[in-house]
Protein backbone atom coordinates (compact mmCIF):
# COMPACT_ATOMS: atom_id res chain seq x y z
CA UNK A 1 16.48 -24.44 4.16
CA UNK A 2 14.39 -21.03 4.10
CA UNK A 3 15.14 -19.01 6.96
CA UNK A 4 12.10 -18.05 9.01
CA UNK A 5 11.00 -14.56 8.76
CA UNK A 6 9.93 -12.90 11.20
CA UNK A 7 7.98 -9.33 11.04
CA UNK A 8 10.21 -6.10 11.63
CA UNK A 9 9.26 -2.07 11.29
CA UNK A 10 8.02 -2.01 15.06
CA UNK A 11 8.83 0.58 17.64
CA UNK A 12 10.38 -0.40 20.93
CA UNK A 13 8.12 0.07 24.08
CA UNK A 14 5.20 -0.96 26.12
CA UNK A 15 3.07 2.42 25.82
CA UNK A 16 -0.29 2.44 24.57
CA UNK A 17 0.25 4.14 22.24
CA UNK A 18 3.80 2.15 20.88
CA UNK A 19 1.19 -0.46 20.54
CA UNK A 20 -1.12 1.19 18.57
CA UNK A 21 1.47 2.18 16.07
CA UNK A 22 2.66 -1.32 16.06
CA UNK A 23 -0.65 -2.57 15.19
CA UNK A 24 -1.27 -0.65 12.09
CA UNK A 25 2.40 -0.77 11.19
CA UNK A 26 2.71 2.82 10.91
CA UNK A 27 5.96 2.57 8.88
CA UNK A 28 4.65 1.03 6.14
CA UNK A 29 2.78 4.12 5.53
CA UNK A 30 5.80 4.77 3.33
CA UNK A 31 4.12 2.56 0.46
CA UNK A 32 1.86 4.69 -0.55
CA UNK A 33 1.26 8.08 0.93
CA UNK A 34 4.08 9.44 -1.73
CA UNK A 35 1.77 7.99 -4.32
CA UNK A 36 -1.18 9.88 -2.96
CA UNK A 37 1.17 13.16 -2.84
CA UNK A 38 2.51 12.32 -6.55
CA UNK A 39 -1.49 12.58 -7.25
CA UNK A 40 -1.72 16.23 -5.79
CA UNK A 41 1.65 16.78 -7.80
CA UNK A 42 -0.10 16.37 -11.28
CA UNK A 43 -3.22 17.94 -9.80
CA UNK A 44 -1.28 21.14 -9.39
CA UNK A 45 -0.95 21.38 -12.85
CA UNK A 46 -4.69 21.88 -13.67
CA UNK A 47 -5.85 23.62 -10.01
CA UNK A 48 -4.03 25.43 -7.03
CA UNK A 49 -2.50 23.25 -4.19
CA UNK A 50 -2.79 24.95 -0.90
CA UNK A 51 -1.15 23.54 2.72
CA UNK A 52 -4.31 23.09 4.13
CA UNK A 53 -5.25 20.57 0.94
CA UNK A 54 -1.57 18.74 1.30
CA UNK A 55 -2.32 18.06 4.97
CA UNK A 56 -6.23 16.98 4.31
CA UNK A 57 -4.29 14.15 2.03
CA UNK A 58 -2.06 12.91 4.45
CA UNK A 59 -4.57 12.98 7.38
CA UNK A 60 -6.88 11.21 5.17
CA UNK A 61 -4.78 8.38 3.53
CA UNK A 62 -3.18 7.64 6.83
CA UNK A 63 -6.32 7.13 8.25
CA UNK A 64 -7.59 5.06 6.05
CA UNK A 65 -4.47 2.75 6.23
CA UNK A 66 -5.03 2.66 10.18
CA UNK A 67 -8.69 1.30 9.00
CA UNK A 68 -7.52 -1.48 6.60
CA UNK A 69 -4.35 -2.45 8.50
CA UNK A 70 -6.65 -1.68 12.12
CA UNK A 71 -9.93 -4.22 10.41
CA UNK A 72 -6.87 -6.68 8.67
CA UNK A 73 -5.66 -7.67 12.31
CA UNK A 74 -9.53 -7.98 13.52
CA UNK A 75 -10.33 -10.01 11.08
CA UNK A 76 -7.50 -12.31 11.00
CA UNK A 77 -6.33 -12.68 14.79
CA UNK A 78 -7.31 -16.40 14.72
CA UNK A 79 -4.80 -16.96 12.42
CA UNK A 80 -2.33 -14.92 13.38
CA UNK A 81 -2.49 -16.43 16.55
CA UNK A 82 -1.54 -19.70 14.92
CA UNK A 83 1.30 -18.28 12.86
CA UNK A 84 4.91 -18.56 14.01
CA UNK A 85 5.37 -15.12 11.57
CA UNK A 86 2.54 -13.10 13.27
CA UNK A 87 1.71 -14.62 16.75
CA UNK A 88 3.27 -12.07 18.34
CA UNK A 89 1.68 -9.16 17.29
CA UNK A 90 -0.95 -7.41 19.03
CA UNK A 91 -4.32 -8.94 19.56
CA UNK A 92 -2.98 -12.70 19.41
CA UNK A 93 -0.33 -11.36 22.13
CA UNK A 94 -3.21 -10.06 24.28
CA UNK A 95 -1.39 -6.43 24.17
CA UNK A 96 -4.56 -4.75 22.74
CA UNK A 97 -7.65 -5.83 23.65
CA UNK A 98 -10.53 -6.39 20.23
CA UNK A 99 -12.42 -3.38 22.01
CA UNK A 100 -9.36 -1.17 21.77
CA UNK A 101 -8.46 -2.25 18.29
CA UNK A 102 -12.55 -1.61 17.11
CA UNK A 103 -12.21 1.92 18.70
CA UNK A 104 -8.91 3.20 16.53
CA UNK A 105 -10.65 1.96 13.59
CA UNK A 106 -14.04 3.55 14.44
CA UNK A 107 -12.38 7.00 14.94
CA UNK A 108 -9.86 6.29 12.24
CA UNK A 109 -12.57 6.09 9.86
CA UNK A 110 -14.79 8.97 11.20
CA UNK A 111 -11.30 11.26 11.03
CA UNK A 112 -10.86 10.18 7.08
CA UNK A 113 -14.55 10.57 5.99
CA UNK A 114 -14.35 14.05 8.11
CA UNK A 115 -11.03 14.94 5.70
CA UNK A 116 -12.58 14.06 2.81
CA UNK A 117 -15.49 15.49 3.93
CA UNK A 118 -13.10 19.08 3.99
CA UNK A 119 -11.51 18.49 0.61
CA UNK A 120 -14.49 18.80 -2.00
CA UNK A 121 -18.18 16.54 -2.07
CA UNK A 122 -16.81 14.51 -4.35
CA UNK A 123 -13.96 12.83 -2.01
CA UNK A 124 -17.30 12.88 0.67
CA UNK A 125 -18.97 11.09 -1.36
CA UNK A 126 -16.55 8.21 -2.41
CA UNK A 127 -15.12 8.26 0.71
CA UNK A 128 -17.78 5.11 1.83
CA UNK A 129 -16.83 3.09 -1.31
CA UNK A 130 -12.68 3.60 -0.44
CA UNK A 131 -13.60 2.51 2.92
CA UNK A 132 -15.21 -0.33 2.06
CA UNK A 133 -12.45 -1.32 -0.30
CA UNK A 134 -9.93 -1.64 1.64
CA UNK A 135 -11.91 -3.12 4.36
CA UNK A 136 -12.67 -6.15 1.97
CA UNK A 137 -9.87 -6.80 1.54
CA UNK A 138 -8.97 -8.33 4.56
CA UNK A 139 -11.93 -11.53 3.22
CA UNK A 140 -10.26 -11.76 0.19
CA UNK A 141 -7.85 -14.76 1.11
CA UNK A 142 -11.07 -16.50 1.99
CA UNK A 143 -13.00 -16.58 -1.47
CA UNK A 144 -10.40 -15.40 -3.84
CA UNK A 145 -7.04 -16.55 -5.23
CA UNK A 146 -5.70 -12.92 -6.53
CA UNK A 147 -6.07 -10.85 -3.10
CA UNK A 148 -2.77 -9.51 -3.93
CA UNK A 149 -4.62 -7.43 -6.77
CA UNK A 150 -7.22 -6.33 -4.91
CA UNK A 151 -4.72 -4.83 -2.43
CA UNK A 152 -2.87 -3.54 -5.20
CA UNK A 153 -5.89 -1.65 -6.17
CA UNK A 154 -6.82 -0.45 -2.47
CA UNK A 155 -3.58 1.43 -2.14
CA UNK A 156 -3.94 2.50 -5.78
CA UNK A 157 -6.73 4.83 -4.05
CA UNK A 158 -4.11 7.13 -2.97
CA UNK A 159 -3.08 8.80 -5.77
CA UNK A 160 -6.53 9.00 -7.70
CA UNK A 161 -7.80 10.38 -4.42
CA UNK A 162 -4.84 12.74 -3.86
CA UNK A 163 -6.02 13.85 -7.60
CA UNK A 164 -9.06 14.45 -6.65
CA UNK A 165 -8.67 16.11 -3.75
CA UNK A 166 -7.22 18.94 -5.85
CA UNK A 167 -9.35 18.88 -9.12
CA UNK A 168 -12.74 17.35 -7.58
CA UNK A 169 -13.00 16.15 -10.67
CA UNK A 170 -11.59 13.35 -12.68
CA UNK A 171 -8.00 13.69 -15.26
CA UNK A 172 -8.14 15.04 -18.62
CA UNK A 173 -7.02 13.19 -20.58
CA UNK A 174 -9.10 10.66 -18.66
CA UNK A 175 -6.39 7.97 -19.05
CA UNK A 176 -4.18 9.59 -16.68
CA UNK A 177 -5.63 8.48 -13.62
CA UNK A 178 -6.27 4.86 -14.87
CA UNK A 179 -2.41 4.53 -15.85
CA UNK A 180 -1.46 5.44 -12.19
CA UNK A 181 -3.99 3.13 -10.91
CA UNK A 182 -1.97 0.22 -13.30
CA UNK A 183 1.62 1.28 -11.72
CA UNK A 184 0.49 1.30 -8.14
CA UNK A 185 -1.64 -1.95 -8.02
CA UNK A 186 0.55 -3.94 -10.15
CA UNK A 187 3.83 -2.59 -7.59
CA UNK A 188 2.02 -3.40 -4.66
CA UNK A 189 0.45 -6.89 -5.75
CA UNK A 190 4.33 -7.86 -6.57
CA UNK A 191 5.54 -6.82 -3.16
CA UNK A 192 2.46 -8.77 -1.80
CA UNK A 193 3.16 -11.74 -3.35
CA UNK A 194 7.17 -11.74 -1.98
CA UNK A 195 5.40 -10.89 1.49
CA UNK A 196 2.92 -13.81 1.03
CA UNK A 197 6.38 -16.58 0.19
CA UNK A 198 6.59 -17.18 4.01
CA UNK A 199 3.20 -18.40 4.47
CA UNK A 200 2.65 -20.56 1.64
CA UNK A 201 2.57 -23.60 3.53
CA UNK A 202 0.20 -22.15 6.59
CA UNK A 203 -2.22 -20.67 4.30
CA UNK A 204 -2.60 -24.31 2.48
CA UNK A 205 -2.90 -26.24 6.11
CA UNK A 206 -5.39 -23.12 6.96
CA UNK A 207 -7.57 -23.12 3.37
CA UNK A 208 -6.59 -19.27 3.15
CA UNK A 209 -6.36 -18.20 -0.84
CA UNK A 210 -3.43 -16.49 -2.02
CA UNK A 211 -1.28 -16.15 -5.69
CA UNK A 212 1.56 -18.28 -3.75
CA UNK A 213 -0.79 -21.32 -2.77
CA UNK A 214 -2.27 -21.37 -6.13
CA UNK A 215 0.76 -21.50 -8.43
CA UNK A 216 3.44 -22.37 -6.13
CA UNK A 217 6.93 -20.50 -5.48
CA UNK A 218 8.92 -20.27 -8.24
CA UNK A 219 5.54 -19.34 -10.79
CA UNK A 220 4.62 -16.46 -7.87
CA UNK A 221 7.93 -14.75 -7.89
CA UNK A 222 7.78 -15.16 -12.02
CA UNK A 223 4.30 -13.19 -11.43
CA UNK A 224 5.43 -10.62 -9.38
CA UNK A 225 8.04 -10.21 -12.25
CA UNK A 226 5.37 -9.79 -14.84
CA UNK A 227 3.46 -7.02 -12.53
CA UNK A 228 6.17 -5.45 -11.62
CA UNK A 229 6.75 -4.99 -15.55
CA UNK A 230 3.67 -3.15 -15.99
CA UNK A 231 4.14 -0.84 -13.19
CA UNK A 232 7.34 0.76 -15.09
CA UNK A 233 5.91 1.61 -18.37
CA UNK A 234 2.04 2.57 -16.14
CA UNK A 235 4.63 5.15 -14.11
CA UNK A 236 5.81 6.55 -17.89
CA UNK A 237 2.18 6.72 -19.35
CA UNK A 238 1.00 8.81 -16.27
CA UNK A 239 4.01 10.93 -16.07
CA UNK A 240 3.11 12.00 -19.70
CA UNK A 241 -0.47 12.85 -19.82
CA UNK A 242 -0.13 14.57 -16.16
CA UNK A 243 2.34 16.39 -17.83
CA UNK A 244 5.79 15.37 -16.14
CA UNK A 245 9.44 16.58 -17.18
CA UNK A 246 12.64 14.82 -17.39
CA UNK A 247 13.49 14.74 -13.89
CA UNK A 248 9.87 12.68 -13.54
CA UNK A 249 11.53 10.04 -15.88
CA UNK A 250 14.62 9.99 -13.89
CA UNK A 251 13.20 8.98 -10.87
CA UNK A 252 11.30 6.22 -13.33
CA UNK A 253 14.61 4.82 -14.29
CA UNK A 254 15.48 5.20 -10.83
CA UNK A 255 12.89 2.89 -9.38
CA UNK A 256 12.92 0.81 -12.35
CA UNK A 257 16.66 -0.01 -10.89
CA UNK A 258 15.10 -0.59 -7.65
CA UNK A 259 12.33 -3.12 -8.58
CA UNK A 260 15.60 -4.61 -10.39
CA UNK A 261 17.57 -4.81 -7.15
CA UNK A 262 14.40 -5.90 -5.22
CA UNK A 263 13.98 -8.84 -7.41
CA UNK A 264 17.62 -9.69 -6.93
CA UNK A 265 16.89 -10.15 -3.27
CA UNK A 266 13.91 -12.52 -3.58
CA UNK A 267 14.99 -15.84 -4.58
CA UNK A 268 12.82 -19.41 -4.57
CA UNK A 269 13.83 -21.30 -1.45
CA UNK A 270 15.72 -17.96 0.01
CA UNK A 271 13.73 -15.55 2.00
CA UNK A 272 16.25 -14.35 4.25
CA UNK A 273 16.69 -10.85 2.86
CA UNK A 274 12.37 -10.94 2.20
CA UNK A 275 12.32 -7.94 4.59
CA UNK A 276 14.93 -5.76 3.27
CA UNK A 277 13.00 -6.47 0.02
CA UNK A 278 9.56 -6.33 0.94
CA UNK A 279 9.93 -2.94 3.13
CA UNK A 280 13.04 -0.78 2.60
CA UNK A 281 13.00 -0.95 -1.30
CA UNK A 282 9.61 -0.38 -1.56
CA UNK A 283 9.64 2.54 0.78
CA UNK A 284 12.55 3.48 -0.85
CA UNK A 285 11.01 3.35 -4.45
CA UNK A 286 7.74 5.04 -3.25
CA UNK A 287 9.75 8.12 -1.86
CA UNK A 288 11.67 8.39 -5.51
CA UNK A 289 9.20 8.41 -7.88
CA UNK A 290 7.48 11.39 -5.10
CA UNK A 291 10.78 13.22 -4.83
CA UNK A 292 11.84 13.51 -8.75
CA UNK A 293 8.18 13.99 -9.60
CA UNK A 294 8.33 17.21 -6.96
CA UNK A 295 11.94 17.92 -8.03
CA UNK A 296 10.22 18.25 -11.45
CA UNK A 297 7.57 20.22 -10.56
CA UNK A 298 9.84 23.07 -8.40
CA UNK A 299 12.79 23.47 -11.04
């Protein structure tokens, strides 16, 4: 019988502001703000980094994770009011109100258009389209079968934006950027899909779309298998036309063990150790491919 799993990477405490951080899950921020760094990493390469440009990043992609996780609980409180996994987070729970939840992702988004507004005209300028991205993306399960992609390609903003922010322009070769996009969405939409196991029978009862209710179990984890096969050789492709030494590929081979390990974990019928899986080794893997590609950079 699969174990029921229930949601973890919460703060203890009744504060206003434990909830807030509760609400956007503020430690999965781990997923992908390395990425975005790894982005100013190979940006150094062509143009100077300064502090000031390292902490535009991180204010900017963590605010526009508060927006997409802050909108993703708007828009689906109705139904995570009906899940056993999610009906006790914050809205369903009645320990944010939907006015308080609007507000941090009002201000959330005017603080990451106001970063990228700091950074160069070019981030400015896209900053309306990322926004809108990852905004979407919280409809997706209603129209579209592959909304693990378009996540995927939502938090694959990070490191083409951390690029930018640097260069304010895009990679030369031009491929580079494209070939981090590849290992970030296709890492991310295999996570998804193990996070998505759990709910395969309430989003069928509730008509919501995902890769799970479409193929079933057993063909999603073989799925996340194949994406999580392109994300390796993506992560070598970038590493060499940004320009990346050995200890890059190390922490490649590193994570490439990791995704190994992680798929070891997730078994059809078994969803026990889904959260170890789903948030440690990803955080873990996310914070490897950052440090080695730093370590690389420094030596």
């Amino acid at each position: 019988m699969t174990a029921e799993v229930r949601e973890g990477q919460t703060f203890a405490g009744a504060s206003l502001l434990v909830r807030y951080l509760n609400f956007v899950k503020l430690p999965h921020t781990l997923f992908a703000l390395p990425f975005a760094l790894v982005g100013v990493l190979a940006a150094s390469r062509v143009a100077a980094v300064s502090l000031r440009i390292v902490l535009l990043v991180t204010v900017a992609f963590t605010a526009a994770r508060w927006v997409a996780m802050g909108f993703n609980r708007i828009a689906d409180r109705r139904y995570d009011a009906l899940n056993p996994r999610t009906r006790d987070r914050e809205l369903p729970t009645g320990a944010l109100t939907l006015t308080q939840a609007w507000l941090s992702v009002i201000l959330a988004a005017l603080v990451f258009v106001a970063a990228a507004g700091l950074l160069n005209p070019l981030c400015l300028a896209l900053s309306p389209v990322a926004l809108g991205w990852v905004m979407l993306y919280s409809l997706t399960k209603r129209f579209t079968w592959w909304t693990h992609l378009w996540l995927g390609l939502g938090l694959a903003i990070a490191p083409v934006g951390g690029y930018l922010a640097v260069t304010g322009r895009w990679s030369d070769p031009w491929w580079v950027l494209p070939a981090i996009t590849v290992a970030v969405a296709t890492w991310v939409a295999g996570f998804d899909i193990f996070y998505a196991l759990p709910d395969e029978d309430f989003d069928r009862r509730s008509g919501l779309r995902s890769a799970v209710v479409k193929l079933g179990e057993r063909r999603s984890i073989l799925l996340a298998k194949l994406l999580h096969g392109l994300t390796i050789p993506a992560l070598v492709a970038f590493g060499f036309g940004a320009g990346f030494g050995v200890w890059y590929y190390v922490g490649v081979v590193v994570a490439t063990g990791i995704l190994a390990y992680e798929h070891h974990l997730v078994r059809p019928g078994d969803h026990s150790r889904l959260d170890a899986a789903f948030f440690t080794m990803n955080g873990v893997m996310a914070l490897v491919v950052f440090g080695f590609a730093l370590m690389d950079r420094i030596v």
